[in-house]
PDB file of N, CA and C in Angstrom:
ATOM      1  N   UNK A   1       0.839  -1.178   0.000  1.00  0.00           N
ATOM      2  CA  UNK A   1       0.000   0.000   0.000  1.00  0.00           C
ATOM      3  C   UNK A   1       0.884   1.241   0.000  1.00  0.00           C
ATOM      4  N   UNK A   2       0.691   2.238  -0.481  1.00  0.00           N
ATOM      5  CA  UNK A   2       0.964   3.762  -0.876  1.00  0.00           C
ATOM      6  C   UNK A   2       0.368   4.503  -0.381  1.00  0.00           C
ATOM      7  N   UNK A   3       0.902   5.677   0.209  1.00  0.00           N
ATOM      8  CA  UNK A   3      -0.579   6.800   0.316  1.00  0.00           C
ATOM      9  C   UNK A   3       0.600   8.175  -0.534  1.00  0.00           C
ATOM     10  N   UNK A   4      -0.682   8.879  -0.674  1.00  0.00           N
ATOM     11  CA  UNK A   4      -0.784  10.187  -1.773  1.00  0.00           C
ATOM     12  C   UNK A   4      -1.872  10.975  -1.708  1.00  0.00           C
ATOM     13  N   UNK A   5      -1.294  12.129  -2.583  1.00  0.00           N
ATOM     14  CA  UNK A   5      -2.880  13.184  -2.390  1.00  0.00           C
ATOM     15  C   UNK A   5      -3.638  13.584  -3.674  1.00  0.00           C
ATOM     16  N   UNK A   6      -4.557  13.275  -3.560  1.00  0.00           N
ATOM     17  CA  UNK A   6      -5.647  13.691  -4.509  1.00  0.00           C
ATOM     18  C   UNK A   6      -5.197  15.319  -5.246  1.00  0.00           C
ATOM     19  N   UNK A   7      -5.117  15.198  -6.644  1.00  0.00           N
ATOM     20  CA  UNK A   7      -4.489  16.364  -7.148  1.00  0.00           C
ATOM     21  C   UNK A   7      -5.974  16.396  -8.300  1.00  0.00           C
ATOM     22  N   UNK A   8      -6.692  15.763  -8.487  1.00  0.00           N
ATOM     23  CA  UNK A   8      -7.440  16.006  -9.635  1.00  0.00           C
ATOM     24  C   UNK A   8      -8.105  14.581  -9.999  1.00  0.00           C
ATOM     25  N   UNK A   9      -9.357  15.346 -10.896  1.00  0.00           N
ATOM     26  CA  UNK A   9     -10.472  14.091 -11.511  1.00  0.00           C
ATOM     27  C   UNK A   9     -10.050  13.923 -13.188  1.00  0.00           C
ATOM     28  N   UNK A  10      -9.493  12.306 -13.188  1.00  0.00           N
ATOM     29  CA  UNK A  10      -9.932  12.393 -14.662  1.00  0.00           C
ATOM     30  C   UNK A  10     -10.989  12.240 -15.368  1.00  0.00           C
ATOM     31  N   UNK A  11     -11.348  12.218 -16.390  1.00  0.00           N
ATOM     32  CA  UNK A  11     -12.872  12.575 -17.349  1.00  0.00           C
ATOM     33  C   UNK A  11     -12.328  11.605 -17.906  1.00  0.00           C
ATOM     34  N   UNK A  12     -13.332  10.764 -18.274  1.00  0.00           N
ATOM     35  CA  UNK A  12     -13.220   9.694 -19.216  1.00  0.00           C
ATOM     36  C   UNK A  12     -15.204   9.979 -19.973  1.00  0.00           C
ATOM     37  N   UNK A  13     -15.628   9.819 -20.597  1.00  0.00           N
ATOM     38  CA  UNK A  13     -16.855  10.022 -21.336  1.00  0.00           C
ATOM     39  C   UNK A  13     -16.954   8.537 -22.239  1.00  0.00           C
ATOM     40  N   UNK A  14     -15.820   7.950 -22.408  1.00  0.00           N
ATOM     41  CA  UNK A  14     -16.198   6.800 -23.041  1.00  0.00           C
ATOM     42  C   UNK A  14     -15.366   5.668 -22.052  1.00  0.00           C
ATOM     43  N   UNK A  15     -16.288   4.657 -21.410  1.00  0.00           N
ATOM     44  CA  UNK A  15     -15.359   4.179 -20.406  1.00  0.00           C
ATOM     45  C   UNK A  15     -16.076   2.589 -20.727  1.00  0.00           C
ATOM     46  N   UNK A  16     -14.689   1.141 -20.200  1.00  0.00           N
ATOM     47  CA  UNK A  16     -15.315   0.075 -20.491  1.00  0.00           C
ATOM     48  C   UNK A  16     -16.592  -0.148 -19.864  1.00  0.00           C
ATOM     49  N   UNK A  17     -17.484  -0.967 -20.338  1.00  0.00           N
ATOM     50  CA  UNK A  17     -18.980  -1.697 -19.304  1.00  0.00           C
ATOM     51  C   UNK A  17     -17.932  -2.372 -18.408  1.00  0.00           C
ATOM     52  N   UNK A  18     -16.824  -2.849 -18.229  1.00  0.00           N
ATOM     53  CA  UNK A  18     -16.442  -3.950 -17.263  1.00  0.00           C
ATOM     54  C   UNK A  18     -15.690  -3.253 -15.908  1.00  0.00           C
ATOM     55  N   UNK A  19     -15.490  -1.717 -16.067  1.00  0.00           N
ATOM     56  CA  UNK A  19     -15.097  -0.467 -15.168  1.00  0.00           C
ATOM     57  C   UNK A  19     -16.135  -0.328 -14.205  1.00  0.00           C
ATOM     58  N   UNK A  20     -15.901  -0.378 -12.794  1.00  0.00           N
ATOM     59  CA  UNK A  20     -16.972  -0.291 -11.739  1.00  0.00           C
ATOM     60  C   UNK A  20     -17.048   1.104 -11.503  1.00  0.00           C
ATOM     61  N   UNK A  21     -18.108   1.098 -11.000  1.00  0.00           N
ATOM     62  CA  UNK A  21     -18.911   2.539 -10.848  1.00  0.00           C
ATOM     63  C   UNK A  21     -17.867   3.150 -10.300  1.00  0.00           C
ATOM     64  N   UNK A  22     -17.172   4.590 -10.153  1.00  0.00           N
ATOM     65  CA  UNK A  22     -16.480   5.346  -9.290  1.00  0.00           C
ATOM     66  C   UNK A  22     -15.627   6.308 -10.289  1.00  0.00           C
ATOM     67  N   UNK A  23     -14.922   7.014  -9.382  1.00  0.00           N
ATOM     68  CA  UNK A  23     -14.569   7.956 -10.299  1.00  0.00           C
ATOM     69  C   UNK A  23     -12.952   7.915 -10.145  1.00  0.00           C
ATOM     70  N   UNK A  24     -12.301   8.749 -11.436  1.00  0.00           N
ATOM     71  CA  UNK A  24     -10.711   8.146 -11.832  1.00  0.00           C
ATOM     72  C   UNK A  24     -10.196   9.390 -11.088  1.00  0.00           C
ATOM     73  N   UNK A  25      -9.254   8.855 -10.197  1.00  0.00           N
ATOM     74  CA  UNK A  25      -8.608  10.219  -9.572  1.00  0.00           C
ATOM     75  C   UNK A  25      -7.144  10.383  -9.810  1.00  0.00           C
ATOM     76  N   UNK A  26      -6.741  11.327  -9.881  1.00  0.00           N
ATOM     77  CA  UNK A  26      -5.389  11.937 -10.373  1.00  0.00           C
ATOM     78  C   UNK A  26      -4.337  12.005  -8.662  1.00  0.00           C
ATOM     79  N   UNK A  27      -3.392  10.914  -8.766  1.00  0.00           N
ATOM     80  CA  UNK A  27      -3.007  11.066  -7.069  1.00  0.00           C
ATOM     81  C   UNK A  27      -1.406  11.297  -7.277  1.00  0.00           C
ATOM     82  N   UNK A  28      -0.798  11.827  -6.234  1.00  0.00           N
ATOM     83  CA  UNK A  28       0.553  12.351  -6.432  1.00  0.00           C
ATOM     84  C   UNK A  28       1.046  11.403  -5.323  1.00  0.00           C
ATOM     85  N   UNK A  29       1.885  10.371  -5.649  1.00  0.00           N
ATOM     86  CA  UNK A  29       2.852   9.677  -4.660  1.00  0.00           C
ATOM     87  C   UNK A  29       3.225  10.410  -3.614  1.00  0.00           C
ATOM     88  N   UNK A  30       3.176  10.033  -2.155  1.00  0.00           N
ATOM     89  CA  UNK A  30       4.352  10.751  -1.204  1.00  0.00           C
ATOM     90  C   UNK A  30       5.774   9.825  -1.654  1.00  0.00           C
ATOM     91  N   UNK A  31       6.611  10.302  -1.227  1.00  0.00           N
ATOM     92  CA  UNK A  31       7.794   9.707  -1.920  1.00  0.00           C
ATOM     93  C   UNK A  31       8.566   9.805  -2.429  1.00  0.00           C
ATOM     94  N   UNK A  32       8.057  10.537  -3.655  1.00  0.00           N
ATOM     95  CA  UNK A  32       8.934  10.442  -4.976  1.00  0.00           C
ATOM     96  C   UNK A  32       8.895  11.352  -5.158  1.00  0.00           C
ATOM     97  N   UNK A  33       9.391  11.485  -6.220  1.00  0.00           N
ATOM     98  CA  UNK A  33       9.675  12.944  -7.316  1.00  0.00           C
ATOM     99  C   UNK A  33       8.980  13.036  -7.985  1.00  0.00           C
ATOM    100  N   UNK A  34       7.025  13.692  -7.438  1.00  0.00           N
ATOM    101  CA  UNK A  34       6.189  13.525  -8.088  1.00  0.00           C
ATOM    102  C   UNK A  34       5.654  12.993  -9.136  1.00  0.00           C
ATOM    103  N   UNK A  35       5.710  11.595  -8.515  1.00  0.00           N
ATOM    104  CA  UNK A  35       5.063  10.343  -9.516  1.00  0.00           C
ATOM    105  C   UNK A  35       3.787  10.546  -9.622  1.00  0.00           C
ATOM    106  N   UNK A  36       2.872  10.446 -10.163  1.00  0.00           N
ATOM    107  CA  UNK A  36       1.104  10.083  -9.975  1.00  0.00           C
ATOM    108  C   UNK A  36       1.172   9.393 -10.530  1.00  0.00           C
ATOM    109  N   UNK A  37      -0.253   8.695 -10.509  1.00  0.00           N
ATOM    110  CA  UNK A  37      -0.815   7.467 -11.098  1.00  0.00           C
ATOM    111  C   UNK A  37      -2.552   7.837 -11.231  1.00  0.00           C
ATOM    112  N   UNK A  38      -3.283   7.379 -11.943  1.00  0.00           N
ATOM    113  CA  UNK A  38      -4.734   7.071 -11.749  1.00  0.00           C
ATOM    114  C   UNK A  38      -5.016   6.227 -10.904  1.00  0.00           C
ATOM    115  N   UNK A  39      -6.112   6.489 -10.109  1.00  0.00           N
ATOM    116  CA  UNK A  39      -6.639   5.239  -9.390  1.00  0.00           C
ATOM    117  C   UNK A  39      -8.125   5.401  -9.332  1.00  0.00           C
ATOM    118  N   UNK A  40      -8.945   4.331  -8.934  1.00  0.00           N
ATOM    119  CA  UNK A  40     -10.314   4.317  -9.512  1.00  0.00           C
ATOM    120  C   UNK A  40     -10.724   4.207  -7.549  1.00  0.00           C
ATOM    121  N   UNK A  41     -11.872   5.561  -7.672  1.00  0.00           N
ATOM    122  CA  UNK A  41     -11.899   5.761  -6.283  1.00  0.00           C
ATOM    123  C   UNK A  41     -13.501   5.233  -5.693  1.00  0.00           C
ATOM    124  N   UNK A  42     -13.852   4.528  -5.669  1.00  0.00           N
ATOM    125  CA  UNK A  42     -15.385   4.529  -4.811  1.00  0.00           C
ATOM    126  C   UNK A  42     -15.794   4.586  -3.912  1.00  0.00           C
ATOM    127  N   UNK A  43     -14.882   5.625  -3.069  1.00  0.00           N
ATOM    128  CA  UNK A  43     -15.311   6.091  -1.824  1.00  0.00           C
ATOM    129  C   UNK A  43     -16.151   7.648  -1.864  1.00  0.00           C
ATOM    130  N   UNK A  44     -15.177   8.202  -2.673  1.00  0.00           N
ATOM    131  CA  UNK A  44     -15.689   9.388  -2.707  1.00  0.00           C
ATOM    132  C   UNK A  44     -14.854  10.701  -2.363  1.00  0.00           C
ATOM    133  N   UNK A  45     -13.497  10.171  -2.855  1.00  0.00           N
ATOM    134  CA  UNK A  45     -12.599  10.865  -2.564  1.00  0.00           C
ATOM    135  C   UNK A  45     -13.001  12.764  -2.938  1.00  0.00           C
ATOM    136  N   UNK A  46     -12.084  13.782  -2.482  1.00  0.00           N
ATOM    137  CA  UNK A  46     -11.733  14.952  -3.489  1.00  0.00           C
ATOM    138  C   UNK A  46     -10.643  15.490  -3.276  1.00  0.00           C
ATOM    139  N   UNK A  47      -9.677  16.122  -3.892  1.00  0.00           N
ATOM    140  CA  UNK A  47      -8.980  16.968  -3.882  1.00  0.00           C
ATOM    141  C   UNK A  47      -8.519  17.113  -2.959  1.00  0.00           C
ATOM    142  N   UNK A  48      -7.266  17.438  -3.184  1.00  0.00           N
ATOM    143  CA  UNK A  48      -6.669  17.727  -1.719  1.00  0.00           C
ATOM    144  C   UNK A  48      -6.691  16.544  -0.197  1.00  0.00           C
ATOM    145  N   UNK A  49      -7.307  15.194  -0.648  1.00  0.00           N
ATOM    146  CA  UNK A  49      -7.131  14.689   0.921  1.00  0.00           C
ATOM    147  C   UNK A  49      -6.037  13.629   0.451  1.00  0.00           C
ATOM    148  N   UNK A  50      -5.705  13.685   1.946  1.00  0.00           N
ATOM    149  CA  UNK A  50      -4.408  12.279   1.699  1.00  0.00           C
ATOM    150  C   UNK A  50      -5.248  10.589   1.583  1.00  0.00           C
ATOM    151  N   UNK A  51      -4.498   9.679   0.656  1.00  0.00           N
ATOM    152  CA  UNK A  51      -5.712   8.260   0.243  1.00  0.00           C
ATOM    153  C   UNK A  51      -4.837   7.214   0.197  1.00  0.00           C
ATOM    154  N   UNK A  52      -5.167   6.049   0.648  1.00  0.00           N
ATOM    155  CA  UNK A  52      -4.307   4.850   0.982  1.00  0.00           C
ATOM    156  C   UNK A  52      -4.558   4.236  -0.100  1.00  0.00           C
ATOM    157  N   UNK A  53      -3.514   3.960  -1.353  1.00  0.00           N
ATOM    158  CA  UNK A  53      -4.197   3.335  -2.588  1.00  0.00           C
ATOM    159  C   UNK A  53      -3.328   1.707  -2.135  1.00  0.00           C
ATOM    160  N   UNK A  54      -3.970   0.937  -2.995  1.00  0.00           N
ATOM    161  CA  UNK A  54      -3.330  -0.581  -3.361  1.00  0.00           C
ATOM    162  C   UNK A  54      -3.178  -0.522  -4.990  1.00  0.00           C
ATOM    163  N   UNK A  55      -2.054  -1.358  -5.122  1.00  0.00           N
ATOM    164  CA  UNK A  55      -1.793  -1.579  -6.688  1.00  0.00           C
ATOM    165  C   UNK A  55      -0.775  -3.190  -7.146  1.00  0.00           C
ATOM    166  N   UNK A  56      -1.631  -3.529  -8.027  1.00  0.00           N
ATOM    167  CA  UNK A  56      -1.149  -4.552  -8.778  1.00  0.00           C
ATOM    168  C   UNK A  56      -2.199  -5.806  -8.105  1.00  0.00           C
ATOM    169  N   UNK A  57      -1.360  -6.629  -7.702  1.00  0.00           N
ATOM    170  CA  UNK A  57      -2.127  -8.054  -7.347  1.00  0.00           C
ATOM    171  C   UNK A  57      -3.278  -7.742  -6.317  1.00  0.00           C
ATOM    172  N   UNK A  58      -3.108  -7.114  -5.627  1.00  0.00           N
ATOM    173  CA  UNK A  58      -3.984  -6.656  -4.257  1.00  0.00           C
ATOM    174  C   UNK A  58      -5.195  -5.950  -5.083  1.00  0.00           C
ATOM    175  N   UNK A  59      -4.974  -5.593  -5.598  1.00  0.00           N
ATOM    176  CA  UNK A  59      -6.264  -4.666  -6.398  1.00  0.00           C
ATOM    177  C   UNK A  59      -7.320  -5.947  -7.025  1.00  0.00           C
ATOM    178  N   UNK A  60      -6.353  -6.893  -7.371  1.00  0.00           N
ATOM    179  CA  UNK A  60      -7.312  -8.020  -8.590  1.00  0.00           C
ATOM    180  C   UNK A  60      -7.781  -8.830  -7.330  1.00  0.00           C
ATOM    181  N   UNK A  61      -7.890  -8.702  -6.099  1.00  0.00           N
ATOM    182  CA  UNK A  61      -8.784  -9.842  -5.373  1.00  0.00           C
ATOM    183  C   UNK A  61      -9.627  -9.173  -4.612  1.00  0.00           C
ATOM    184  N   UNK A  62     -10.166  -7.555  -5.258  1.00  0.00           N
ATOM    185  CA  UNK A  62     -11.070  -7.111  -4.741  1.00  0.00           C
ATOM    186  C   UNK A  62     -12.478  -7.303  -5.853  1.00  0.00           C
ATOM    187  N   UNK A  63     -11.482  -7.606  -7.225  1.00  0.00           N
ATOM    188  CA  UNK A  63     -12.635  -8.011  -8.024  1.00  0.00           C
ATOM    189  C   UNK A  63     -13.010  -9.425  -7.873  1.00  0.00           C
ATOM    190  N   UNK A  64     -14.062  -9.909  -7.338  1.00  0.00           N
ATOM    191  CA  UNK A  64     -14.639 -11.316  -6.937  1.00  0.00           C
ATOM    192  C   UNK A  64     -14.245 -12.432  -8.375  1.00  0.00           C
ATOM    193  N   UNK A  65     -14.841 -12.160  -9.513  1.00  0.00           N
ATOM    194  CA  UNK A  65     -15.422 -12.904 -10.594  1.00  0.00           C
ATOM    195  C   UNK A  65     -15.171 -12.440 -11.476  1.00  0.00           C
ATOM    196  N   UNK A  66     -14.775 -11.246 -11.740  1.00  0.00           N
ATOM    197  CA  UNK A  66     -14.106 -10.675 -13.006  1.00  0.00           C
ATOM    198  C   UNK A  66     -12.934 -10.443 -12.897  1.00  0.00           C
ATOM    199  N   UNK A  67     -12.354  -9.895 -14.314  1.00  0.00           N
ATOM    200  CA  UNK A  67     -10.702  -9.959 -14.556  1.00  0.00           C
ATOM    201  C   UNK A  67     -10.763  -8.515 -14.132  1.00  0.00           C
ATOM    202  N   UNK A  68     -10.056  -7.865 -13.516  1.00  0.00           N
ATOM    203  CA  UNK A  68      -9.918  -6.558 -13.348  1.00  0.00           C
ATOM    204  C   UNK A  68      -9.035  -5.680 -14.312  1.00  0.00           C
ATOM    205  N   UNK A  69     -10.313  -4.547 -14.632  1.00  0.00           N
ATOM    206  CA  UNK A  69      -9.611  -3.571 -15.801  1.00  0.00           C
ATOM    207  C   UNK A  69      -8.854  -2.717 -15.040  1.00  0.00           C
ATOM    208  N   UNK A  70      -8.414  -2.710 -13.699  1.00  0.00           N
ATOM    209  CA  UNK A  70      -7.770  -1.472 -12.807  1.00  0.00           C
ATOM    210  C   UNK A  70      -6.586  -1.775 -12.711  1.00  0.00           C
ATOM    211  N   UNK A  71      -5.667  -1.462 -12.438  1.00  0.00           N
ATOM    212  CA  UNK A  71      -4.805  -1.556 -11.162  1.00  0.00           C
ATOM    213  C   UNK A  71      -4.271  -1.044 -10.165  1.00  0.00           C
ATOM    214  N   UNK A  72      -5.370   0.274 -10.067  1.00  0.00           N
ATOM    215  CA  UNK A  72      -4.895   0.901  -8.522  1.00  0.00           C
ATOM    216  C   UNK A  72      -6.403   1.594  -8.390  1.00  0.00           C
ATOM    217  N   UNK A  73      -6.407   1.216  -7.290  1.00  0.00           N
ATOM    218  CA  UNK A  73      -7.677   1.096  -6.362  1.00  0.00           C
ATOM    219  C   UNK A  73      -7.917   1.914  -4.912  1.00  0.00           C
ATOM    220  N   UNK A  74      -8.239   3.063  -4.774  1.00  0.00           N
ATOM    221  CA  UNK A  74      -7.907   3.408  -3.716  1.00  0.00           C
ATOM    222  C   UNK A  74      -9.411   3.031  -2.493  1.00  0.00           C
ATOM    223  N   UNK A  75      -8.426   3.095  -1.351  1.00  0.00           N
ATOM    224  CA  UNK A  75      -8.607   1.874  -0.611  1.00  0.00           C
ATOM    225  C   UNK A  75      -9.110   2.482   1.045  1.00  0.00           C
ATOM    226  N   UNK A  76      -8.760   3.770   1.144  1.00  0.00           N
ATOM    227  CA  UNK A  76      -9.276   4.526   2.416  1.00  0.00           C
ATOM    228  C   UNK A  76      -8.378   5.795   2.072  1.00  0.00           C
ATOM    229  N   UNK A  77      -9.011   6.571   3.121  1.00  0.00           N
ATOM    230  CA  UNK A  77      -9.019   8.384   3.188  1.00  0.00           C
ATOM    231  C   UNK A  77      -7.478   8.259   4.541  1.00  0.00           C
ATOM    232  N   UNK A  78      -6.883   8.770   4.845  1.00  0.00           N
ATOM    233  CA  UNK A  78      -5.836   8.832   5.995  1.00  0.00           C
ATOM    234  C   UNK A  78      -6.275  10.328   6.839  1.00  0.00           C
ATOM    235  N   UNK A  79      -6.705  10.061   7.764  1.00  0.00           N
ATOM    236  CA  UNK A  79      -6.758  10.895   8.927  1.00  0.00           C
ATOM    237  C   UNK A  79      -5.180  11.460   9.543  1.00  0.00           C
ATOM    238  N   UNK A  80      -4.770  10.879   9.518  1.00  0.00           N
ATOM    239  CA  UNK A  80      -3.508  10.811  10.083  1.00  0.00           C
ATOM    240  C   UNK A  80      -2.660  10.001  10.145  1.00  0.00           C
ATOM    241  N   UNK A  81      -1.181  10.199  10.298  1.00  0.00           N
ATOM    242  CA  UNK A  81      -0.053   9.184  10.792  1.00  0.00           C
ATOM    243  C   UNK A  81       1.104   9.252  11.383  1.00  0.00           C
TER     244      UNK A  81
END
């Protein structure tokens, strides 16, 4: 797991049927030398909060029965640490 901060929403208007409901968020690594990544949020993230994402294998055993079109999934909001 990673955490990072919500910098922005991406727009997608044409998106797969096999993409679960939520929205694509634009997140900036702590860490690095401002890496981001997309991650697909269904919590309800916005802007500006710090978000505990998962990526790669951990992401595909939240999808039960399907192949997962994601690979980063964010996963809770961080209050603190």
């Amino acid at each position: 797991m990673r955490t990072g901060v919500v910098i922005g929403k991406v727009w997608a208007t044409k998106r797969l049927a096999e993409l679960p409901s939520g929205a694509l968020l634009q997140v900036r690594l702590d860490g690095t030398k401002g890496e981001e990544v997309v991650a697909l949020d269904t919590l309800g993230c916005g802007e500006g909060e710090r978000v505990l994402i998962c990526q790669g294998d951990m992401v595909a055993r939240w999808f039960e029965q399907q192949i997962p079109v994601v690979d980063t999934l964010v996963v809770g909001v961080v209050d603190g640490a």
